[in-house]
Protein backbone atom coordinates (compact mmCIF):
# COMPACT_ATOMS: atom_id res chain seq x y z
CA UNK A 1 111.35 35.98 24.86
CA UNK A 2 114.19 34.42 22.90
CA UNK A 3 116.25 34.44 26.13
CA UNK A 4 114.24 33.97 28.85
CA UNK A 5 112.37 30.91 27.80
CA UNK A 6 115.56 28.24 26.98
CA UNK A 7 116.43 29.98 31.26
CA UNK A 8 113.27 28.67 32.30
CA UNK A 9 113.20 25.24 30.53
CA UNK A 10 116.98 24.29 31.62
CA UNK A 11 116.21 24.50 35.14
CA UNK A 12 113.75 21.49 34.52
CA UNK A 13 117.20 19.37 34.41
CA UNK A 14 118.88 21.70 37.34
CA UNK A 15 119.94 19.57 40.15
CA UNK A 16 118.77 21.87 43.04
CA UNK A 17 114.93 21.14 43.67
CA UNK A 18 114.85 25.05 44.50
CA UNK A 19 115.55 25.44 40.90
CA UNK A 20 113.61 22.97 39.36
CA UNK A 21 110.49 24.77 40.84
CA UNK A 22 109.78 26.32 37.65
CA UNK A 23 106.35 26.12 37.30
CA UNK A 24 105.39 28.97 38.92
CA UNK A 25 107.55 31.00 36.35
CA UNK A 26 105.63 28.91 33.61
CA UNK A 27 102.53 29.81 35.33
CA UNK A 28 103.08 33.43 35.08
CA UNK A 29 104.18 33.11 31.32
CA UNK A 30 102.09 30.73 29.27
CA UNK A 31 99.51 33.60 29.37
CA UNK A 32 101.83 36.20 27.55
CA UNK A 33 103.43 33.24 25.43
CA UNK A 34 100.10 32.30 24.05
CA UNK A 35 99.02 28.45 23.64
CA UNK A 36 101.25 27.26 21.07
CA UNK A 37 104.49 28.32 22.54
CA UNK A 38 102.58 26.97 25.62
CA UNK A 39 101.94 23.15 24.69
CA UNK A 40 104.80 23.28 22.14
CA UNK A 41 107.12 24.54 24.98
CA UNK A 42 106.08 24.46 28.45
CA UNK A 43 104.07 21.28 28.48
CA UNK A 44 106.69 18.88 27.92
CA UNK A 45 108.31 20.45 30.12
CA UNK A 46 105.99 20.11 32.82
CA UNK A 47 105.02 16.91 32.00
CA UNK A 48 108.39 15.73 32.99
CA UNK A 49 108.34 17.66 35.97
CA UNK A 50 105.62 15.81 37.02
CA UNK A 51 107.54 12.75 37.39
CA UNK A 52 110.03 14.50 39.60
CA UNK A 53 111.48 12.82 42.93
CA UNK A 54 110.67 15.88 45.42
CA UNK A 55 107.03 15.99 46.33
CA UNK A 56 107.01 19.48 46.16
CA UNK A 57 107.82 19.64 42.77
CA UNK A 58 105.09 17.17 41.62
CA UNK A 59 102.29 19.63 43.85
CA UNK A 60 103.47 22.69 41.93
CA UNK A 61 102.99 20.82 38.56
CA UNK A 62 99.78 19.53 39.66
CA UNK A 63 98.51 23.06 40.96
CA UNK A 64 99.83 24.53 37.29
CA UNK A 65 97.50 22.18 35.30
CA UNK A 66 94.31 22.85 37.47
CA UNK A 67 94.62 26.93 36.23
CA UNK A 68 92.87 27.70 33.25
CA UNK A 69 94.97 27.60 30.37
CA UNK A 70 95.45 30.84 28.25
């Protein structure tokens, strides 16, 4: 956990759009992380990836915020 999490939250600042696709990884880890790593975390996180250039980027956010939370 210690490792993998700072991964996934640097690629919020990568400059490849490929990379900065990380919400499906948040997607698959909020669950395990539990909410307050979640909102402490990941939300910020996708909160400025929500105001990202690509379009694509913006549609993955959106479509991670519709799912239930954990």
């Amino acid at each position: 956990m210690q490792h993998i999490v700072p991964q996934v939250l640097d690629m919020v600042n990568n400059p490849h759009y490929l990379h900065r696709m990380m919400a499906h990884a948040i997607s698959l880890m909020a669950p395990v992380m539990g909410s307050e790593i979640t909102c402490s975390k990941f939300l910020p996180v996708v909160v400025e990836a929500s105001k990202d250039r690509v379009p694509n980027i913006k549609f993955n956010v959106a479509k991670l915020l519709q799912s239930p939370s954990p």
